[in-house]
Protein backbone atom coordinates (compact mmCIF):
# COMPACT_ATOMS: atom_id res chain seq x y z
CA UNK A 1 98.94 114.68 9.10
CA UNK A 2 102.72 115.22 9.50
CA UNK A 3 104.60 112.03 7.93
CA UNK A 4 107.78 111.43 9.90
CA UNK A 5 110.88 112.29 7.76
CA UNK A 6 114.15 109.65 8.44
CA UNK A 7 117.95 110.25 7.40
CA UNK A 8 119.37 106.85 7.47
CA UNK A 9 123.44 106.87 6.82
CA UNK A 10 126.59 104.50 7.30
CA UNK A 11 129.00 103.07 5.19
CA UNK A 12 132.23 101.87 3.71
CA UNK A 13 131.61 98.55 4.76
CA UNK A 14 128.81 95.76 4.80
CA UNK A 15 129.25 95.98 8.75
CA UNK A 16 127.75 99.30 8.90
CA UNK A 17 125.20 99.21 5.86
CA UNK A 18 123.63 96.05 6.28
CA UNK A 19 122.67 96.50 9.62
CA UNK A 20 121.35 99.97 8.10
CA UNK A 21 119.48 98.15 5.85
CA UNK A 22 117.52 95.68 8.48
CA UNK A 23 116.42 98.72 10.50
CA UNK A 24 114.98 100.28 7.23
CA UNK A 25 113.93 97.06 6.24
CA UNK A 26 111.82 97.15 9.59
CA UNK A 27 110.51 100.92 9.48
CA UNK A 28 108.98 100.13 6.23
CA UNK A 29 107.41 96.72 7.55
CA UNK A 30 105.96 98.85 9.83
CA UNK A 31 104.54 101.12 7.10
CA UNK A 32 106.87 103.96 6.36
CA UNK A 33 107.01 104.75 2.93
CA UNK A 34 110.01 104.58 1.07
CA UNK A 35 109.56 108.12 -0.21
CA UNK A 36 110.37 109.18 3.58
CA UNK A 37 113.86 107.71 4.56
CA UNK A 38 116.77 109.29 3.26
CA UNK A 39 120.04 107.15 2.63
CA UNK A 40 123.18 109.28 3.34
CA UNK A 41 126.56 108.32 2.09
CA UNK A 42 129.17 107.65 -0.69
CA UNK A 43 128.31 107.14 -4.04
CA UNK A 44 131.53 105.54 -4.96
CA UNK A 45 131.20 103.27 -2.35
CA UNK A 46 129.06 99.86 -1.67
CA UNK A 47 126.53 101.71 0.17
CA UNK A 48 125.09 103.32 -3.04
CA UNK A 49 124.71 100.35 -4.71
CA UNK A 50 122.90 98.30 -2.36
CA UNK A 51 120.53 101.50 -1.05
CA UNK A 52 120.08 101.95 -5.51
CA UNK A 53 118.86 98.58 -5.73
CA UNK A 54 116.64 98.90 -2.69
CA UNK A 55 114.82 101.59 -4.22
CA UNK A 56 115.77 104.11 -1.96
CA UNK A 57 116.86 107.93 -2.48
CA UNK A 58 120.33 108.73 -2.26
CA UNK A 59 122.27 111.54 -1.20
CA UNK A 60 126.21 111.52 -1.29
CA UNK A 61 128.96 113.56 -0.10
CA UNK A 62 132.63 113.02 -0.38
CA UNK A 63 134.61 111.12 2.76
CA UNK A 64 136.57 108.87 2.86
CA UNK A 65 138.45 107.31 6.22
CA UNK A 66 140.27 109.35 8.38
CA UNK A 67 144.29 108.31 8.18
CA UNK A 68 145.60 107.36 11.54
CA UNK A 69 149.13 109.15 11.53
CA UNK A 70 149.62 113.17 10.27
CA UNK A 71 150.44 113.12 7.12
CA UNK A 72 149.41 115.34 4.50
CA UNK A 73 146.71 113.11 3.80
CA UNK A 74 144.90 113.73 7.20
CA UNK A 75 144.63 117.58 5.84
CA UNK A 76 142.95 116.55 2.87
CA UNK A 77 140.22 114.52 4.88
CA UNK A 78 140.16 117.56 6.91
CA UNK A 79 138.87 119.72 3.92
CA UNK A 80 136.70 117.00 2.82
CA UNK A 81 134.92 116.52 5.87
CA UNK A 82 134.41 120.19 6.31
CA UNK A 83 133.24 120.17 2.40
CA UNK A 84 130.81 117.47 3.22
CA UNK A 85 128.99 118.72 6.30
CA UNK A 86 128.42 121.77 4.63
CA UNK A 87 126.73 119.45 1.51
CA UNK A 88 125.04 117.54 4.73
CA UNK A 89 123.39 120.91 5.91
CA UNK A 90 122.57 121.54 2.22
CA UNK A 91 120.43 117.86 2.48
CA UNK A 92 118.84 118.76 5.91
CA UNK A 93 117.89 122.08 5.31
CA UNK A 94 116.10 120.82 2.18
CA UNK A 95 114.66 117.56 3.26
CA UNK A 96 113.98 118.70 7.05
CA UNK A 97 114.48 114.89 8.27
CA UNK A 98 112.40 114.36 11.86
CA UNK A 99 115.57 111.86 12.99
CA UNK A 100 118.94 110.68 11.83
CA UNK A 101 119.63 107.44 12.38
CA UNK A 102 123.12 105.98 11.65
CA UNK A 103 125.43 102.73 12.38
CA UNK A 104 129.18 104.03 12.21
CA UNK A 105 132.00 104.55 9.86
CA UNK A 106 133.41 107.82 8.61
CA UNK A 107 130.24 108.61 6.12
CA UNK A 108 127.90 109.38 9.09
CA UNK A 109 130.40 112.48 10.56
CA UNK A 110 129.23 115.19 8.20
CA UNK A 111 125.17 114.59 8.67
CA UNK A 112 125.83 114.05 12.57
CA UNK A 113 127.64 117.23 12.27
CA UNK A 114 125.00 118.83 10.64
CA UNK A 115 122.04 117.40 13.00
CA UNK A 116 124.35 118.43 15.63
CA UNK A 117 124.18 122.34 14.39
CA UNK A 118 120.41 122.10 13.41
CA UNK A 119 119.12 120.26 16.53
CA UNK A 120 117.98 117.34 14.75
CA UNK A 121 117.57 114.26 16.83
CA UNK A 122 119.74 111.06 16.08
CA UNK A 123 120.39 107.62 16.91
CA UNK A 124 123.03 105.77 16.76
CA UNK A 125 123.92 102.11 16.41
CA UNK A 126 127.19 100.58 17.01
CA UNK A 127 128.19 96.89 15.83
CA UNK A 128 131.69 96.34 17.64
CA UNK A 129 133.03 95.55 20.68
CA UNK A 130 135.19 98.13 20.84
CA UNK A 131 132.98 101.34 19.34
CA UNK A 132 134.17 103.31 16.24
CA UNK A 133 135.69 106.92 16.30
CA UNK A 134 132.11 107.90 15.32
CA UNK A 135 129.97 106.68 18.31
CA UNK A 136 132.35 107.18 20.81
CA UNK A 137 132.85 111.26 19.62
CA UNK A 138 128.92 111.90 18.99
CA UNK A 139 127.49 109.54 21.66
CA UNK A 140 127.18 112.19 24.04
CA UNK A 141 124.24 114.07 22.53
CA UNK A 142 122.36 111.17 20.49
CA UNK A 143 118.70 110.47 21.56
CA UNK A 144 119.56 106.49 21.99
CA UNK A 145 122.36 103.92 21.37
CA UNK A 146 122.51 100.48 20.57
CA UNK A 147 125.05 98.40 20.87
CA UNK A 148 125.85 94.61 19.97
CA UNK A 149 127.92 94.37 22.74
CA UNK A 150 127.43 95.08 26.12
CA UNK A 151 131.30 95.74 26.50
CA UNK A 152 130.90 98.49 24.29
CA UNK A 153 128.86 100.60 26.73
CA UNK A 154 132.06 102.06 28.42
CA UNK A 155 133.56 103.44 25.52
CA UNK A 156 130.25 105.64 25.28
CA UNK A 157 129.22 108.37 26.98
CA UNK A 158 125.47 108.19 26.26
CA UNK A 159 122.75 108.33 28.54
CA UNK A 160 120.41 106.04 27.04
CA UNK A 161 122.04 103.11 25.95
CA UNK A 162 120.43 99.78 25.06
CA UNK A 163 121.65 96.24 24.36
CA UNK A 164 120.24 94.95 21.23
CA UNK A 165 123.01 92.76 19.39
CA UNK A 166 123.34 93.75 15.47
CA UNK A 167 119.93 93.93 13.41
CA UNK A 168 120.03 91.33 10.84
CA UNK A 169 117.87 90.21 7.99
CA UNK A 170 114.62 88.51 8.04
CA UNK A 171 115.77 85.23 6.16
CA UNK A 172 117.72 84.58 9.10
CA UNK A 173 114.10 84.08 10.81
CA UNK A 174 112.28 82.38 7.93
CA UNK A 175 115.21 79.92 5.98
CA UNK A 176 115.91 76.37 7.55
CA UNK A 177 119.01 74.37 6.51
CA UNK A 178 117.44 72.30 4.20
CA UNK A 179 115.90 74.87 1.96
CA UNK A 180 119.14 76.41 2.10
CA UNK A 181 121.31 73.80 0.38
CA UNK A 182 118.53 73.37 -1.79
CA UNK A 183 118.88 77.07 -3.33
CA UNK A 184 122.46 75.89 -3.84
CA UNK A 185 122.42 72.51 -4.88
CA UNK A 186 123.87 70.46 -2.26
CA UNK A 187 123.36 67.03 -1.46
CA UNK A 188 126.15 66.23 0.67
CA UNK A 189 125.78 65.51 4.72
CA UNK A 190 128.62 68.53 5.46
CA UNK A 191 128.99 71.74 4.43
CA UNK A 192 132.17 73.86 5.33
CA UNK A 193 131.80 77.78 4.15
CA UNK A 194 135.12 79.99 3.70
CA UNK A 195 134.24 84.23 4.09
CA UNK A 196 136.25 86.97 4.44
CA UNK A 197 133.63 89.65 4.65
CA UNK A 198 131.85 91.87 1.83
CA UNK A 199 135.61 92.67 0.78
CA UNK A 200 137.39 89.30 0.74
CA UNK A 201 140.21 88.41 2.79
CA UNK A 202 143.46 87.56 0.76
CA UNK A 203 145.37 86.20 3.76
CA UNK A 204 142.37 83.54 4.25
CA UNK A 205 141.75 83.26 0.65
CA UNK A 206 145.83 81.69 0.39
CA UNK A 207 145.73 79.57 3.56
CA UNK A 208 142.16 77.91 2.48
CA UNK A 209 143.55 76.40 -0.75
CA UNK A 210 145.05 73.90 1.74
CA UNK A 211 140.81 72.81 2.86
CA UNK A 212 140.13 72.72 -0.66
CA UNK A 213 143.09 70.33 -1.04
CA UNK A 214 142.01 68.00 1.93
CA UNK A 215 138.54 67.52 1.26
CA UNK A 216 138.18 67.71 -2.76
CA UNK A 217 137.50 64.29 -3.47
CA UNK A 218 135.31 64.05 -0.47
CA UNK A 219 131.74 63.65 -1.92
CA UNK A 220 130.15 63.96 1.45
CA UNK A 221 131.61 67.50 2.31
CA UNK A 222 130.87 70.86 0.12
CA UNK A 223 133.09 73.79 0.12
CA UNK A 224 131.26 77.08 -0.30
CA UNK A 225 133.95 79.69 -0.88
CA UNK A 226 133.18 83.31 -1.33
CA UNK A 227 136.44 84.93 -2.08
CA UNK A 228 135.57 88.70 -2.33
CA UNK A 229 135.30 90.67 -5.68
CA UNK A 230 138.61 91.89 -6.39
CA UNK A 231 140.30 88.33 -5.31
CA UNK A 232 138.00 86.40 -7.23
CA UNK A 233 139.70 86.23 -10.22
CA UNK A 234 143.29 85.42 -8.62
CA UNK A 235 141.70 82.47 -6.33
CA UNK A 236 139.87 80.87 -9.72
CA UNK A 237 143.33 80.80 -11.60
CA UNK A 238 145.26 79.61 -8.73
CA UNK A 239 142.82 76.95 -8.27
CA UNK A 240 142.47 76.08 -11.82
CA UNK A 241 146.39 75.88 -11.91
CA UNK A 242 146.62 73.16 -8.88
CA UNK A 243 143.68 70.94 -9.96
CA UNK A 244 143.18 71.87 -13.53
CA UNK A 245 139.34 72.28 -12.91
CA UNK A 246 137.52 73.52 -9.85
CA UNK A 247 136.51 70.52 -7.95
CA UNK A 248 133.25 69.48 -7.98
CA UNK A 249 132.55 69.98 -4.36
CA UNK A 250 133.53 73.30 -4.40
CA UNK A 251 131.03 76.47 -5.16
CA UNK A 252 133.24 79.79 -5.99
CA UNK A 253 131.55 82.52 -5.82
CA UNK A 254 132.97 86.33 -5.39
CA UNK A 255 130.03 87.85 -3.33
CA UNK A 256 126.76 86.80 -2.48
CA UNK A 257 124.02 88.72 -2.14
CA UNK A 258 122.06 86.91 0.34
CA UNK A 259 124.62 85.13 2.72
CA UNK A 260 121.88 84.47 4.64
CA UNK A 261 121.76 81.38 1.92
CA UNK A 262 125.03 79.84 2.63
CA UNK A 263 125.37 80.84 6.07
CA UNK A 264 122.40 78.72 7.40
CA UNK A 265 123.29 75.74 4.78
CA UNK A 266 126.74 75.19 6.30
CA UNK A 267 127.78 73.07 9.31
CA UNK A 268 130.60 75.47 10.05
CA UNK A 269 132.78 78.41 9.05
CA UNK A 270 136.36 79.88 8.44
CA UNK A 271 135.35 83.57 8.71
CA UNK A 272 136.90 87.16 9.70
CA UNK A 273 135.43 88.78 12.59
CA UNK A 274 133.35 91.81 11.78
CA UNK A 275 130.58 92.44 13.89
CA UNK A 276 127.87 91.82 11.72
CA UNK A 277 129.75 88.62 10.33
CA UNK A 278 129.68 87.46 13.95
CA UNK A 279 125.98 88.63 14.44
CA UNK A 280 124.78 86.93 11.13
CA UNK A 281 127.08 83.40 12.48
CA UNK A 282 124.78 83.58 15.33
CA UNK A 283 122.07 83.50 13.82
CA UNK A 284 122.73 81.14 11.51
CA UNK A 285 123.93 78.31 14.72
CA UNK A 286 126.81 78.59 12.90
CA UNK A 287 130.75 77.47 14.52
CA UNK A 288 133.61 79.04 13.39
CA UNK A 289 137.45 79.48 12.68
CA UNK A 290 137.36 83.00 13.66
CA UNK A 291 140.92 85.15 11.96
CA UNK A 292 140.51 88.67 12.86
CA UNK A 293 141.63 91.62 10.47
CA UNK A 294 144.98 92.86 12.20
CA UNK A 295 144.63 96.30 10.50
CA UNK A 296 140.96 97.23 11.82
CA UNK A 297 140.81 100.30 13.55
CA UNK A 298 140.96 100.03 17.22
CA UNK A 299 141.89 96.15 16.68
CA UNK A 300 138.19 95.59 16.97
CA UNK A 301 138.07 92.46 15.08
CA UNK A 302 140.53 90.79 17.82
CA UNK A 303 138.19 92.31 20.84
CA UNK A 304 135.01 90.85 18.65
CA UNK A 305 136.29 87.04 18.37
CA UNK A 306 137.80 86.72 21.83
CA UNK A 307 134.35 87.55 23.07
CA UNK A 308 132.61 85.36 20.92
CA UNK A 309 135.80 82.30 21.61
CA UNK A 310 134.87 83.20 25.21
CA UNK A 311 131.33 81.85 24.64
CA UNK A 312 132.33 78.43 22.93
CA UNK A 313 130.78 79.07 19.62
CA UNK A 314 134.38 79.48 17.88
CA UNK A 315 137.69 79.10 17.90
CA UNK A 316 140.42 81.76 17.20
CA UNK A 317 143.62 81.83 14.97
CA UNK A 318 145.67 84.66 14.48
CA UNK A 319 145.99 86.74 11.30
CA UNK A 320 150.00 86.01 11.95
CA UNK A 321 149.61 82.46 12.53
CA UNK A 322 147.41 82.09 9.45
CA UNK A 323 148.69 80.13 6.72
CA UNK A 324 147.76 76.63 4.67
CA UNK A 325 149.40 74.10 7.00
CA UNK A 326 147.98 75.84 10.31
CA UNK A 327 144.56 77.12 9.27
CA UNK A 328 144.15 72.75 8.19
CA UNK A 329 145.60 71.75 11.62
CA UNK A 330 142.95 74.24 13.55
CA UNK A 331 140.41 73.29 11.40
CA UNK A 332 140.10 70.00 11.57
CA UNK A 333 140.84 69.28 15.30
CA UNK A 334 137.65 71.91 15.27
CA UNK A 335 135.71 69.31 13.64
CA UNK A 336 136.90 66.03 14.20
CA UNK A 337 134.83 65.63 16.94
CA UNK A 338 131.01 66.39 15.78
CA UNK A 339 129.78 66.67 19.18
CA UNK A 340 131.91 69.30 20.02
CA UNK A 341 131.05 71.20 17.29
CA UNK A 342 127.34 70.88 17.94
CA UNK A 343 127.91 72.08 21.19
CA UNK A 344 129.45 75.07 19.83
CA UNK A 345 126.86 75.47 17.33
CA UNK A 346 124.68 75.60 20.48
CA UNK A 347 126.82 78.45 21.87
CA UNK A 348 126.31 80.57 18.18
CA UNK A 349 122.80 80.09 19.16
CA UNK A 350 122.65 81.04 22.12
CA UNK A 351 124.22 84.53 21.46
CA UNK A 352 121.98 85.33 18.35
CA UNK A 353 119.30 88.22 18.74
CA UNK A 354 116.65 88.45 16.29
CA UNK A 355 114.85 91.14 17.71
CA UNK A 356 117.37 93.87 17.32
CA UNK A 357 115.61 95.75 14.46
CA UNK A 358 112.53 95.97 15.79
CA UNK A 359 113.95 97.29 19.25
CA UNK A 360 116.12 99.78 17.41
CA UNK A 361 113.40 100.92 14.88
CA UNK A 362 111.39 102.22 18.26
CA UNK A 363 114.44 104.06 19.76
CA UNK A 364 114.21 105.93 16.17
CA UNK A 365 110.80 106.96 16.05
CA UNK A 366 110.64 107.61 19.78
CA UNK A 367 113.38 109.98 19.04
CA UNK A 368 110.94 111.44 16.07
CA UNK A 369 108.38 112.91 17.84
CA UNK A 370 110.92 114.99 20.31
């Protein structure tokens, strides 16, 4: 009996390999082996760590981003790229995949390329309102695409495109509030949580000292902070400058790896906009302070949080505008009132999807068997 074969790639970013990692999450749940599914990627990026821990196989190639102005640089992704897809064709020629599934970002180019070439059916998922340079340039031919966003479709020129939101993880399903603060230790009544995405955001991470400042001596109100890797280290000693000692309401942590955890045991958030940071504050009921990333390609993250501002569950603050004495002021006319910002917890709700692995994990096997 033929086992179905599945090359699973996107990277660079949690936005593209977490949402990777739900949908595999899913096949498997549905009793594909492990041995079967192919992770395509970067080793020297966060992909290969998280896809290494999962117990998954790993095969990498060397891409990186494609710069946005000529430059000298842009010939040297050129080579890459064409370096790459021949490594891709290498991996599919070997491995004979049945499908390629993959959820944006420069690492998925040089197996699309190579599925493209060698007829191999794909899928592809795309998290943003505004679709990356991937989806929109290989859309054409794919099997199926998903899309968080229903704004999205007309960026695509796909045939078969389907509405699922961004496939999240199960805990979102399974963890209640309560259990939540438990796993972290928190008593108090109000919990305010400070992201910046899998990399940190160091514009947010300066203007949120001014929170921590507020609300310190505050017993009823925790701070959950999670500053990023590389600005861990800077926000600790800043911290530890201003009050001598991290406050005792306040949990610093650099990265976590189930934000599942403190998403769902806060009351609200100061966040970027990322798709899947969006998808995952939905499904945690979660209100925000949404601060897009001014440098993301296509401005995506502004497109993202006006849609979701649109909705009620947020409000927005420029990148430009950001800074301690206005990211306070928006803040806390956000939650002065509480019934407000239940009612925009109500909104987050509304907009979650918890069904979108599932949903995508059939557009990939349907695309298996052609």
């Amino acid at each position: 009996m033929h086992r179905t074969r599945y090359f699973v790639t996107g990277g660079g970013t949690g936005g593209h390999i977490y949402p990777a990692l739900a949908v595999i999450r899913e096949l498997i749940k549905q009793g594909v082996s492990k041995e079967d599914i192919f992770y395509l990627g970067n080793k020297n990026n966060l992909e290969y760590t998280i896809m290494k821990d999962e117990g998954l196989k790993f095969l990498s190639y060397d891409v990186k981003g494609m710069p946005r102005k000529m430059s000298f640089k842009l010939f040297v992704f050129i080579y890459k790229l064409i370096i790459a897809s021949f490594i891709a064709l290498y991996y599919a020629l070997r491995y004979r995949p049945d499908v390629v599934f993959a959820t944006g970002g420069y690492v998925c180019a040089p197996i699309l390329i190579a599925a493209k070439i060698l007829s191999i059916p794909y899928v592809l998922h795309d998290c943003d309102a505004h679709p990356g340079v991937v989806s929109r340039l290989f859309s054409h031919d794919a099997q199926a695409l998903s899309l968080a966003f229903d704004g999205a479709r007309e960026y695509t020129r796909c045939k078969n495109v389907h509405i699922t939101g961004n496939p999240i993880r199960d805990d979102f399903k399974t963890l209640d509030k309560n259990k939540a603060r438990e796993l972290l230790g928190i008593k108090s009544d109000f919990v305010v949580l400070i992201m910046g995405g899998s990399s940190g955001a160091k514009k947010i991470n300066e203007a949120a000292v001014s929170i921590v400042r507020k609300y310190k001596d505050n017993t009823n109100t925790t701070i959950i902070w999670q500053t990023g890797k590389k600005n861990y280290d800077d926000v600790k000693n800043n911290l530890e400058k201003e009050f001598s000692c991290l406050p005792q309401n306040l949990i610093l942590r650099p990265y976590f790896e189930n934000m599942a955890i403190p998403l769902v045991a806060s009351d609200v958030a100061i966040s970027r906009s990322g798709s899947l940071s969006l998808s995952e504050l939905s499904a945690a009921s979660l209100p925000a302070v949404l601060i897009p990333y001014p440098y993301a390609a296509a401005d995506h993250q502004r497109v993202n949080a006006k849609n979701v501002c649109k909705s009620g569950a947020a409000v927005y603050l420029d990148d430009n505008d950001c800074n301690k004495d206005t990211l306070l002021r928006v803040f806390e006319e956000f939650v002065s009132d509480r019934d407000k910002l239940k009612i925009a917890s109500n909104c987050a709700k509304n907009n979650a999807k918890y069904d979108a692995a599932p949903k995508i994990a059939a557009l990939i096997n349907e695309a298996a068997k052609k």
